[in-house]
N, C-alpha and C. Protein backbone atom coordinates (compact mmCIF):
# COMPACT_ATOMS: atom_id res chain seq x y z
N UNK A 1 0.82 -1.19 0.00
CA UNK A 1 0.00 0.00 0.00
C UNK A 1 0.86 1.25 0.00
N UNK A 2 2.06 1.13 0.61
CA UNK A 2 2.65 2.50 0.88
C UNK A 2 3.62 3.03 -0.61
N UNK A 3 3.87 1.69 -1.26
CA UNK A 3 4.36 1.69 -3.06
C UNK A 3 2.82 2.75 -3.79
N UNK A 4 2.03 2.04 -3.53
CA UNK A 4 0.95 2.88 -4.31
C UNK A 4 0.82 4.16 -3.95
N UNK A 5 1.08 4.73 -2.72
CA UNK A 5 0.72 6.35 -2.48
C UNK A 5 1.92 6.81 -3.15
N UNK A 6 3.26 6.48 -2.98
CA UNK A 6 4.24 6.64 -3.68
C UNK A 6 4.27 6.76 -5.04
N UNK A 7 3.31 6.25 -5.61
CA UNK A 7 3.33 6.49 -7.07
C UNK A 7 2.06 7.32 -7.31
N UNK A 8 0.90 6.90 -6.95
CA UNK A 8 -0.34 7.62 -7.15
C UNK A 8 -0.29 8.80 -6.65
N UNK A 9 0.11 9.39 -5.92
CA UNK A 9 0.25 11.12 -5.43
C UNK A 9 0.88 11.73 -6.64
N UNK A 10 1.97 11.29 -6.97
CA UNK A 10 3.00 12.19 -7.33
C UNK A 10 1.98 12.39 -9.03
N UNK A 11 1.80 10.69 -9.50
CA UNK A 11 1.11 10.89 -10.58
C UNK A 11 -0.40 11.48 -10.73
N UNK A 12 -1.34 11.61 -9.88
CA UNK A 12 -2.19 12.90 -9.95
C UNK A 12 -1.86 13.99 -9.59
N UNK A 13 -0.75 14.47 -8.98
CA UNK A 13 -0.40 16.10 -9.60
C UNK A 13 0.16 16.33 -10.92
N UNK A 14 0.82 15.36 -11.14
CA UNK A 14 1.32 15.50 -12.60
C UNK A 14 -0.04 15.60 -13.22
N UNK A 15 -0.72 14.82 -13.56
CA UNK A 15 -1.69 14.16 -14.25
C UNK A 15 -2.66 15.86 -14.23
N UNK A 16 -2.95 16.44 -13.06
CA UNK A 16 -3.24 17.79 -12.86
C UNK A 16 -2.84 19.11 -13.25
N UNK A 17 -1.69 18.79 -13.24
CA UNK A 17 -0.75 20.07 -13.61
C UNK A 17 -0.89 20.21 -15.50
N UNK A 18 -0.73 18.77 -16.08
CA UNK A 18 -0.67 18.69 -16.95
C UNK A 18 -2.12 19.07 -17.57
N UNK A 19 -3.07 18.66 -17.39
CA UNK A 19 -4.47 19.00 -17.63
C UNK A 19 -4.98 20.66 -17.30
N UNK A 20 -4.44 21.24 -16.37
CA UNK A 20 -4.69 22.75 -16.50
C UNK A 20 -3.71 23.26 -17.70
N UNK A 21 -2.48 22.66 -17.94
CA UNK A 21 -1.65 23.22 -18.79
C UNK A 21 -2.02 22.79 -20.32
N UNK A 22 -2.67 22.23 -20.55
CA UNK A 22 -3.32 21.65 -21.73
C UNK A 22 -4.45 22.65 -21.79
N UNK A 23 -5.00 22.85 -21.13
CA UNK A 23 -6.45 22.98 -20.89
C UNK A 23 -6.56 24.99 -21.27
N UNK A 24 -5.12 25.77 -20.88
CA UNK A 24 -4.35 26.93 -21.45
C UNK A 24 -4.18 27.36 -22.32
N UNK A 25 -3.54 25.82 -22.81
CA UNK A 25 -2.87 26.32 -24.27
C UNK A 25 -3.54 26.09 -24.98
N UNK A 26 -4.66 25.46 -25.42
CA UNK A 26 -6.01 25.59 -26.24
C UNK A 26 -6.68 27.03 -25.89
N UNK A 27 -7.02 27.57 -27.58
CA UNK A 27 -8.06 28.80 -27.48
C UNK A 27 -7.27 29.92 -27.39
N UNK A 28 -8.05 30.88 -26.83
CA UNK A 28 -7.56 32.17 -26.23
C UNK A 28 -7.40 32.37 -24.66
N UNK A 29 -6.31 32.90 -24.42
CA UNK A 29 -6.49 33.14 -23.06
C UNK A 29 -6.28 34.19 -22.83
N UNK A 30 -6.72 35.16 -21.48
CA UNK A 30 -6.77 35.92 -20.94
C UNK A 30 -5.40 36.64 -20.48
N UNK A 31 -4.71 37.67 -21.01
CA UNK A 31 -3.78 38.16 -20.57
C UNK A 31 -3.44 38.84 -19.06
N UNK A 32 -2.86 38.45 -18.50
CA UNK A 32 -2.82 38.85 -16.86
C UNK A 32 -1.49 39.02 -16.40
N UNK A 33 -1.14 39.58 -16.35
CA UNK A 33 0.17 40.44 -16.44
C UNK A 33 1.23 40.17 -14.71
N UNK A 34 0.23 40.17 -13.84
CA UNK A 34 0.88 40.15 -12.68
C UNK A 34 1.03 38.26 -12.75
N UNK A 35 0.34 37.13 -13.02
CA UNK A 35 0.70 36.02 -13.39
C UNK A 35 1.70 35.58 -14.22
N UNK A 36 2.13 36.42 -15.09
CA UNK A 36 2.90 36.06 -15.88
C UNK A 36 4.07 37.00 -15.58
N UNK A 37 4.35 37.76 -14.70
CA UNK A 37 5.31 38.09 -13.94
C UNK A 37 6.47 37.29 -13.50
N UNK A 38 4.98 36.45 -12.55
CA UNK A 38 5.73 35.39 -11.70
C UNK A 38 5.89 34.19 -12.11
N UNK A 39 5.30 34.13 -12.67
CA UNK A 39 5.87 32.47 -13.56
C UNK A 39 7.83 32.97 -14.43
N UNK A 40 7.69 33.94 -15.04
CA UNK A 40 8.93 34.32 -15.44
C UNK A 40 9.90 34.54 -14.05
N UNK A 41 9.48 35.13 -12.98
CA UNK A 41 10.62 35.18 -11.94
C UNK A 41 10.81 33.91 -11.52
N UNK A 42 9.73 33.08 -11.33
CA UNK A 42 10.24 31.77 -10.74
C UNK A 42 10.74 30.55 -11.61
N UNK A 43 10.15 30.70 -13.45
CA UNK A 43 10.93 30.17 -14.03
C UNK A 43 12.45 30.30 -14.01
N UNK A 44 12.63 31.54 -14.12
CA UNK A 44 14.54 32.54 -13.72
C UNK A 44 15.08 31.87 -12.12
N UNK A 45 14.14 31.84 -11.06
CA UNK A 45 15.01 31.22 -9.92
C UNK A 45 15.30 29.59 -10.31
N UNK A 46 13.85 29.08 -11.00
CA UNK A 46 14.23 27.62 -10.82
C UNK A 46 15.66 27.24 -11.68
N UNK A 47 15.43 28.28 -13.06
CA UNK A 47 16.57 27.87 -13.70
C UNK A 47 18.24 28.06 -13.55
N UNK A 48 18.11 29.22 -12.22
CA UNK A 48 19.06 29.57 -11.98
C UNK A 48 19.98 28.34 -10.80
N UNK A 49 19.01 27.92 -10.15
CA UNK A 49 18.85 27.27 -9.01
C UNK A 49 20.02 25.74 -9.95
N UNK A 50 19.38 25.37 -10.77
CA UNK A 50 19.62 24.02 -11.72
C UNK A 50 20.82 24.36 -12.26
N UNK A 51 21.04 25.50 -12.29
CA UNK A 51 22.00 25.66 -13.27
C UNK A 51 23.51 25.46 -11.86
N UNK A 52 23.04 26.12 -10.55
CA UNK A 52 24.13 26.31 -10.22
C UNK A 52 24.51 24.80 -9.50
N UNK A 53 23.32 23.61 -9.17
CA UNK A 53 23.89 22.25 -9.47
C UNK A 53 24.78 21.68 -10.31
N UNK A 54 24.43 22.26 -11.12
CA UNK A 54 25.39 21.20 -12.26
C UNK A 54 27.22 21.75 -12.23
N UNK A 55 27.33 22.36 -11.28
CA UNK A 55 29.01 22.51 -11.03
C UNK A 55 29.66 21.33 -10.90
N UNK A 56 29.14 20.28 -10.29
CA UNK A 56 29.65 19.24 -10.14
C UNK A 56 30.34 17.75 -11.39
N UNK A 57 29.62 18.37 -13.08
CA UNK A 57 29.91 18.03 -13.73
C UNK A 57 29.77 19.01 -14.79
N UNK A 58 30.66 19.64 -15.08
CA UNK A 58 30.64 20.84 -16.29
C UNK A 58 29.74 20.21 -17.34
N UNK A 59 30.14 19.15 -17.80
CA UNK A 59 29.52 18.75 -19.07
C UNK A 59 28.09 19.01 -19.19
N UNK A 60 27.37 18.63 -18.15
CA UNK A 60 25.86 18.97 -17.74
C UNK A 60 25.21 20.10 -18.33
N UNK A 61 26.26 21.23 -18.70
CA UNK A 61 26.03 22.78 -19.24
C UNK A 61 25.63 22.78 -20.57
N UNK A 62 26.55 21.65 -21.11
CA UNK A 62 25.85 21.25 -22.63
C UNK A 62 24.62 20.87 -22.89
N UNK A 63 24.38 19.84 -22.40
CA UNK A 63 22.84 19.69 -21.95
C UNK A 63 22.06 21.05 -21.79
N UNK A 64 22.24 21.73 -20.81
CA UNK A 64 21.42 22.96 -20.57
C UNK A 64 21.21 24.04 -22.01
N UNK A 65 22.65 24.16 -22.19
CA UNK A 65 22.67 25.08 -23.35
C UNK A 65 21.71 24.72 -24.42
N UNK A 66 22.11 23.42 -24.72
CA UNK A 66 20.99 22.82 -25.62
C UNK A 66 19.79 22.88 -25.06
N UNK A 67 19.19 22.64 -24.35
CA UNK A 67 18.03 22.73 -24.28
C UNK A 67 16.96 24.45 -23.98
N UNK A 68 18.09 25.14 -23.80
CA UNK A 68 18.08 26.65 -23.69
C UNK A 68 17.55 26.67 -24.99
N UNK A 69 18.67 26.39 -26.03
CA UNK A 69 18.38 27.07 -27.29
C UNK A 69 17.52 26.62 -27.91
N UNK A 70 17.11 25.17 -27.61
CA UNK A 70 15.59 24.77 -28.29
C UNK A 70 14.54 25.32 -28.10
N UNK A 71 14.48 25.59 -26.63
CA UNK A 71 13.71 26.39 -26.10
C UNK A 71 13.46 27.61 -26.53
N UNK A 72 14.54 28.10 -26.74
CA UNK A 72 14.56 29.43 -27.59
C UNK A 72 13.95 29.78 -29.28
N UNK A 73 14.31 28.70 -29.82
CA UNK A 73 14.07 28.88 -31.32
C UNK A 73 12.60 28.02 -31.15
N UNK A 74 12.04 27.44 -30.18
CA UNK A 74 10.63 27.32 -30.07
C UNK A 74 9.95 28.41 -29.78
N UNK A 75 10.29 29.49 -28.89
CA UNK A 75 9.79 30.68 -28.21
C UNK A 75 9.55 31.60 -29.67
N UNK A 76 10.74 31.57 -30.24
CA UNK A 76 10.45 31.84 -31.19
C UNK A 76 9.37 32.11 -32.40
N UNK A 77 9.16 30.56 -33.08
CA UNK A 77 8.07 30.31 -33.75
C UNK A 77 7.25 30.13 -33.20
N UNK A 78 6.81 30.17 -31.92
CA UNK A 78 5.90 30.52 -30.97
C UNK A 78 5.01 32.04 -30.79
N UNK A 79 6.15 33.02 -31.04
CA UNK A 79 5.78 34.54 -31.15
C UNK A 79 5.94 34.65 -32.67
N UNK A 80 6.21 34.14 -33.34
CA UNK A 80 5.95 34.16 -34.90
C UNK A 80 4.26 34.05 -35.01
N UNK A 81 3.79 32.89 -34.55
CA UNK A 81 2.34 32.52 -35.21
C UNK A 81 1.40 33.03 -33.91
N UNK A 82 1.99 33.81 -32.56
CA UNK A 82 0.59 34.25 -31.91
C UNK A 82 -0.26 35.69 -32.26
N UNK A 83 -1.40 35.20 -31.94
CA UNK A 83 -2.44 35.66 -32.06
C UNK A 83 -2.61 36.81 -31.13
N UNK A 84 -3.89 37.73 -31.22
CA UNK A 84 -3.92 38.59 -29.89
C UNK A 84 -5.65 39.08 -30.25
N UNK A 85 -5.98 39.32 -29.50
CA UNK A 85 -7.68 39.95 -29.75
C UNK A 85 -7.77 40.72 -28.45
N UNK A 86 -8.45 42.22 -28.71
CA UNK A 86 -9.14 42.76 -27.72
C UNK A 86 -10.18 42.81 -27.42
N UNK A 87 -10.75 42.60 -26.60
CA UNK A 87 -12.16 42.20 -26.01
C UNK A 87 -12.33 43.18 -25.05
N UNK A 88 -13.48 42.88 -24.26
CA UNK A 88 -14.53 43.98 -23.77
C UNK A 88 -13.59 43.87 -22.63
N UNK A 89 -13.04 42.56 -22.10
CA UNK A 89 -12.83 42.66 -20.60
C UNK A 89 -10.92 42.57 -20.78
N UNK A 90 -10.38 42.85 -21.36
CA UNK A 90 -8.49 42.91 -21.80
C UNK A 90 -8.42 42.33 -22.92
N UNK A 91 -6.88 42.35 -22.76
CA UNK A 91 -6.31 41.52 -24.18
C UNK A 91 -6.29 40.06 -24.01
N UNK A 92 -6.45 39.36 -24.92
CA UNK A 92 -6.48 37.95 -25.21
C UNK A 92 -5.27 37.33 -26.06
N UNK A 93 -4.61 36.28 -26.00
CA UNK A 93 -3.49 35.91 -27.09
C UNK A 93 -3.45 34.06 -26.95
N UNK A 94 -3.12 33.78 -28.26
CA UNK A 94 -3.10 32.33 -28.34
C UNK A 94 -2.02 32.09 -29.21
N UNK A 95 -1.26 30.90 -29.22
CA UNK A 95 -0.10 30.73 -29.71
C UNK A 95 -0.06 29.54 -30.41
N UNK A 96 0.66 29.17 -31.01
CA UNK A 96 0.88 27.94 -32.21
C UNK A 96 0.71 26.66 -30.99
N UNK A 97 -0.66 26.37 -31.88
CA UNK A 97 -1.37 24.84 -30.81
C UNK A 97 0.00 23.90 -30.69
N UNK A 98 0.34 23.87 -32.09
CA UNK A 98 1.40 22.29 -32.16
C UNK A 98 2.45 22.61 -31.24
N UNK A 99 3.17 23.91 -31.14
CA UNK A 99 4.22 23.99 -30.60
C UNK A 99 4.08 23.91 -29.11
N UNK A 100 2.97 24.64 -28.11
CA UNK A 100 2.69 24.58 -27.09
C UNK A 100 2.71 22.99 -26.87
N UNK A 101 1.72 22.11 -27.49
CA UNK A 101 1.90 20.73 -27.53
C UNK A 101 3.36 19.80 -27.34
N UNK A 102 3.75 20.19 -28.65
CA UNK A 102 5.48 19.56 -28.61
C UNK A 102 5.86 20.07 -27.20
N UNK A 103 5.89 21.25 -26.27
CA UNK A 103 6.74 20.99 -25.15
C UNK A 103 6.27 20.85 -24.00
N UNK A 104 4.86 20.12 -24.24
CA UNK A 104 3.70 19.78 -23.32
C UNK A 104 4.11 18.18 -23.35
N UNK A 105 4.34 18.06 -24.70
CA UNK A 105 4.85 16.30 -24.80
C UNK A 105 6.47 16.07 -24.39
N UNK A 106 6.92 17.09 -24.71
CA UNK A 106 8.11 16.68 -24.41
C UNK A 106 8.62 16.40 -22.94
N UNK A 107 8.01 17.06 -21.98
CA UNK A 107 7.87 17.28 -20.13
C UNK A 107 7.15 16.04 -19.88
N UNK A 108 6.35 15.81 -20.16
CA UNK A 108 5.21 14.73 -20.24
C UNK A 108 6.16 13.25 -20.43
N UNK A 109 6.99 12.99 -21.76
CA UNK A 109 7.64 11.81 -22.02
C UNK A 109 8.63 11.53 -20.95
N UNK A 110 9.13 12.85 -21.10
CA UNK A 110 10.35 12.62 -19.80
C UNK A 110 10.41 12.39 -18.12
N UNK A 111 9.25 12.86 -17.99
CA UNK A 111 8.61 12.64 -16.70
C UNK A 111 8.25 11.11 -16.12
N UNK A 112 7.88 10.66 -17.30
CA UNK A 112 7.38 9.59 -17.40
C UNK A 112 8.32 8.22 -17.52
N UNK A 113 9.20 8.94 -18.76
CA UNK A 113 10.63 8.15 -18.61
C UNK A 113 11.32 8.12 -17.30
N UNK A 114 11.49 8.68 -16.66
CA UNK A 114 12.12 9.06 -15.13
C UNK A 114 11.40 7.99 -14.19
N UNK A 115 9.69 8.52 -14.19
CA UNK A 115 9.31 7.73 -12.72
C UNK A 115 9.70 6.40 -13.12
N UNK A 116 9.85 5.85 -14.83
CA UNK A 116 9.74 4.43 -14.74
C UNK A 116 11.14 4.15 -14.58
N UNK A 117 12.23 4.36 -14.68
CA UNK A 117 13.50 4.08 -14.34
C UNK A 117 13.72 4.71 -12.80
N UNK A 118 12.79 5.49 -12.60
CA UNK A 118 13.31 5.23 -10.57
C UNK A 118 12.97 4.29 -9.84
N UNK A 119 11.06 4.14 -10.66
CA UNK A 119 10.40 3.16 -9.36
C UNK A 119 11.26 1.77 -10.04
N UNK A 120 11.42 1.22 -11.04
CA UNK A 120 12.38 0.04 -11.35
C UNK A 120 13.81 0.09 -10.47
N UNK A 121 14.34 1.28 -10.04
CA UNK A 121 15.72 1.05 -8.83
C UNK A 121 16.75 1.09 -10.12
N UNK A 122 16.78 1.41 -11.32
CA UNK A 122 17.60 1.61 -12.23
C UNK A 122 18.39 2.47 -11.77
N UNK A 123 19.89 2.79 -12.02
CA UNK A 123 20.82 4.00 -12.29
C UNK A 123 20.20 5.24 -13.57
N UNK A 124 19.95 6.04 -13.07
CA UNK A 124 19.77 7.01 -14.39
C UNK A 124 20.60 8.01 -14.91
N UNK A 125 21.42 8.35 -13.82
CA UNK A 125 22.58 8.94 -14.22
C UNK A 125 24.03 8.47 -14.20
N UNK A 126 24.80 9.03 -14.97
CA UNK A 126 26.32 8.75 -14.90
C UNK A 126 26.64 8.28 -13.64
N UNK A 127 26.30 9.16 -12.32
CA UNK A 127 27.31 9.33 -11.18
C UNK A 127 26.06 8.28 -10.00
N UNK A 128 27.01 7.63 -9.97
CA UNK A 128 26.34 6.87 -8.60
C UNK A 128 25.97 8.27 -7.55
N UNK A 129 26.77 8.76 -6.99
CA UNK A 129 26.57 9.39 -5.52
C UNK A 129 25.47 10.67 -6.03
N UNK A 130 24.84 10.37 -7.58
CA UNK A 130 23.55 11.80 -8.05
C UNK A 130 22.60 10.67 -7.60
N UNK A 131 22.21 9.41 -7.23
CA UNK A 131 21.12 8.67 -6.67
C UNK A 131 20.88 8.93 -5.62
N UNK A 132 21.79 8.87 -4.51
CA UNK A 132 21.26 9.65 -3.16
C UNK A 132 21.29 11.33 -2.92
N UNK A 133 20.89 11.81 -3.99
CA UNK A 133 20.84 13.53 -3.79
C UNK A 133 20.05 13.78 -4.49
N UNK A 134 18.92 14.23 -3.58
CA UNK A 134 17.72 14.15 -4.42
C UNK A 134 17.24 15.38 -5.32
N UNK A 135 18.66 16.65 -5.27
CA UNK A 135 18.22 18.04 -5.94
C UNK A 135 18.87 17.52 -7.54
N UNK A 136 19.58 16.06 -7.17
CA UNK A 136 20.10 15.87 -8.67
C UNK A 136 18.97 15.31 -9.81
N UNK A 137 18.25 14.93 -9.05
CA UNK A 137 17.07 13.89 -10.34
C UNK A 137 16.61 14.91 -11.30
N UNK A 138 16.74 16.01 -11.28
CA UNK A 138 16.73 16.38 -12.89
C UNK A 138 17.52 17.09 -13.03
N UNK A 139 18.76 17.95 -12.06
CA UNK A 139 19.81 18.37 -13.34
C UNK A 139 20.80 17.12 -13.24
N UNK A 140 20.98 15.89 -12.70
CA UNK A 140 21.71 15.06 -12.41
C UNK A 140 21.89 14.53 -14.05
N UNK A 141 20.95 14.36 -14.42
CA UNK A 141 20.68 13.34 -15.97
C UNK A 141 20.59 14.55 -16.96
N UNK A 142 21.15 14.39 -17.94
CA UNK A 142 21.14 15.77 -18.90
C UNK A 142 20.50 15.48 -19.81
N UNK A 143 19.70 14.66 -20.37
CA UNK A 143 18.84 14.43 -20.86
C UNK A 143 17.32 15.24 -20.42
N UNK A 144 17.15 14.79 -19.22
CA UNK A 144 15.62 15.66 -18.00
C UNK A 144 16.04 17.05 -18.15
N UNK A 145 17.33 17.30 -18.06
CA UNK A 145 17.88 19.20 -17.80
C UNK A 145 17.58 19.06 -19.00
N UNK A 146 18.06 18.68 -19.99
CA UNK A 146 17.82 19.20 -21.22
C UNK A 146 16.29 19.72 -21.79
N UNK A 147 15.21 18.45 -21.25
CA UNK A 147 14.01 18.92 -21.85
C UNK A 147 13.86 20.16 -20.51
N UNK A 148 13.72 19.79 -19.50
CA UNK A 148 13.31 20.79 -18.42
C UNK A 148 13.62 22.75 -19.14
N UNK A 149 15.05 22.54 -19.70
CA UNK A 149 15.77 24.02 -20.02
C UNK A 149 14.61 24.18 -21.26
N UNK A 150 14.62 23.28 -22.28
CA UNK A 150 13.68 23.88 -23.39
C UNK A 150 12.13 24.11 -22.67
N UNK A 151 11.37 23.52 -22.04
CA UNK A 151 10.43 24.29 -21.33
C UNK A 151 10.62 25.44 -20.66
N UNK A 152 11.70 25.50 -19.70
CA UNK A 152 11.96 26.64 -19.27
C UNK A 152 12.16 27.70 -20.23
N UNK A 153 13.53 27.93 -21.24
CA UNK A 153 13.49 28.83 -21.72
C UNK A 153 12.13 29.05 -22.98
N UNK A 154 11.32 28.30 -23.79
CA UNK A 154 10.26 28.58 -24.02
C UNK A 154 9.18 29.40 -23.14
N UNK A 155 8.90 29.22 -22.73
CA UNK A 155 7.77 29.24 -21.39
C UNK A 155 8.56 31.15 -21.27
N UNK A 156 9.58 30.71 -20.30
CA UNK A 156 10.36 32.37 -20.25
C UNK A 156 10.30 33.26 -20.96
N UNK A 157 10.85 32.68 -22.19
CA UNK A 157 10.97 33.55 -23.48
C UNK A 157 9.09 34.44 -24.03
N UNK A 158 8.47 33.25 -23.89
CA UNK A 158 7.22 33.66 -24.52
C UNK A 158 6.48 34.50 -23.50
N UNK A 159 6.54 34.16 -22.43
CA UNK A 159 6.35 35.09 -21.04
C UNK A 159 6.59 36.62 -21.37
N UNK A 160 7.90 36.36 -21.54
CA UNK A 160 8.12 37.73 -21.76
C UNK A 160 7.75 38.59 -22.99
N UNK A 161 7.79 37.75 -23.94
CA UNK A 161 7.21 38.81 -25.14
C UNK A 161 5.74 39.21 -24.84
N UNK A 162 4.87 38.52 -24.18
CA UNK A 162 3.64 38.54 -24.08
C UNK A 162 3.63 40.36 -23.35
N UNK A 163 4.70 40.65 -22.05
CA UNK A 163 4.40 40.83 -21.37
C UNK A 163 4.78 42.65 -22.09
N UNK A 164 5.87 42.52 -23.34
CA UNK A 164 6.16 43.49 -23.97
C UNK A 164 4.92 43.73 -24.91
N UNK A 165 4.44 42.39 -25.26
CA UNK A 165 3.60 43.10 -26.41
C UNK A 165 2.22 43.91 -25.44
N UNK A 166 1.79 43.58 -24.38
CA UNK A 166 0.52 44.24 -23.59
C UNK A 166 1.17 45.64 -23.63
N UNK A 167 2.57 45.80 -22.73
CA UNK A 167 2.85 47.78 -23.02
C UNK A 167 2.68 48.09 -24.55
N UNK A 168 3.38 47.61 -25.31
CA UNK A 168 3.08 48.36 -26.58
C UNK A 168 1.65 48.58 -27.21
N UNK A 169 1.08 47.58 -26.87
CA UNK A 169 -0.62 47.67 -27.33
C UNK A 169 -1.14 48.79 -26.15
N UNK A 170 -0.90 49.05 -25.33
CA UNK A 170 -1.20 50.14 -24.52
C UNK A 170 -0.42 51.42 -24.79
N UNK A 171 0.71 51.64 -25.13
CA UNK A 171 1.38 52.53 -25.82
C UNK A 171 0.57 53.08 -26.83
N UNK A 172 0.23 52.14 -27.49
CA UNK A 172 -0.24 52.15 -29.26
C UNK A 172 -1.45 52.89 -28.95
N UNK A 173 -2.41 52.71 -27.95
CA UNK A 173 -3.56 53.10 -27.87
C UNK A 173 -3.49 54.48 -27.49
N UNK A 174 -2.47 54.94 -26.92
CA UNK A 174 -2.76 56.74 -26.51
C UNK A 174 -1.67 56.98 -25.11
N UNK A 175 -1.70 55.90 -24.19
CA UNK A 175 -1.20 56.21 -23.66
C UNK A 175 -0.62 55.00 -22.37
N UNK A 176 0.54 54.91 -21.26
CA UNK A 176 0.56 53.81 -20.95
C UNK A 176 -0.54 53.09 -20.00
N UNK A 177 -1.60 53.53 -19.41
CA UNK A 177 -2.65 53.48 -18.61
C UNK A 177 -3.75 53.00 -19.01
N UNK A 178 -4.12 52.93 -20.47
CA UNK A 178 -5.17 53.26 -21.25
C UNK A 178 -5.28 51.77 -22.14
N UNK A 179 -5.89 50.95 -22.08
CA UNK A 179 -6.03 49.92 -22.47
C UNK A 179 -6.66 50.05 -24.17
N UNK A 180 -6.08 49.33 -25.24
CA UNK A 180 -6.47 49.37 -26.57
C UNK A 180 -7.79 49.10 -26.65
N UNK A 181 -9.31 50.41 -26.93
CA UNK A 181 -10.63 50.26 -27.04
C UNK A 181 -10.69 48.80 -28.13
N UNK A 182 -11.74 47.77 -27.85
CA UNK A 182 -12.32 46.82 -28.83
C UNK A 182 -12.65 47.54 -30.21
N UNK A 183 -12.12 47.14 -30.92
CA UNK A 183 -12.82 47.73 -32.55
C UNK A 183 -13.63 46.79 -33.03
């Protein structure tokens, strides 16, 4: 019984987390500026946090980098194909379904790859002594850092343009206070 809470907890928050985050990136959503603040500051601590683990094996940085820059040239064609609408009650914006997807799947596979090589008692990383340290299970394996960094820097990246394009559409409208009237 105590194997099953061990697995069943962890997998309905996932299973949760993942379903509001699905459930987002379909449609339009609601622009909210002080939310997407903090998802960018705490994306920036978590990534900072991961990054300063991996001292223990330089190589690990490659991993990161790479997955930075995927992340990046996703963020990318991400703010290439979004959308934006003004409505009665703010701005609205929606972004390339497939791509939100791809790094909805990509967190998703790897997550998944992980619990099944922990709860099996497998080695997953290079270094024996990253099994008993438990801040290593995802920058430990550079594979997990890797997808983790392309969510992160996606997610970051698009965060932030979102958060430039609301001033300028308020700029655009007259003034910085003044929200763009519905046409």
């Amino acid at each position: 019984m105590n194997h099953l809470g061990q697995v069943a907890i962890p997998t309905l928050v996932i299973a949760f987390v993942m379903y509001r985050r699905i459930r987002r990136s379909i449609g339009f959503q609601q622009f909210r500026a002080g939310r997407l603040k903090f998802r960018v500051g705490m994306l920036a601590l978590v990534g900072l946090l991961l990054l300063a683990t991996g001292y223990t094996h330089p190589m690990r940085y490659l991993a990161d980098a790479g997955g930075i820059l995927c992340g990046a040239v996703l963020a990318y064609y991400a703010i290439r194909h979004s959308e934006f609408e003004r409505r009665e009650n703010g701005l609205y914006y929606r972004t390339h379904t497939g791509i939100q997807m791809l790094v909805i799947a990509l967190l998703v596979i790897r997550i998944v790859y992980r619990f099944a090589f922990v709860q099996n008692g497998m080695p997953t990383a290079d270094d024996p002594a990253a099994a008993n340290d438990p801040t290593q299970m995802w920058a430990g394996d550079p594979w997990t850092a890797a997808v983790f960094f392309v969510m992160l820097a996606y997610y970051a990246g698009y965060y932030t343009f979102l958060l430039r394009q609301e001033k300028r559409e308020r700029f655009d409208a007259g003034g910085p206070g003044e929200p763009k009237s519905a046409e």
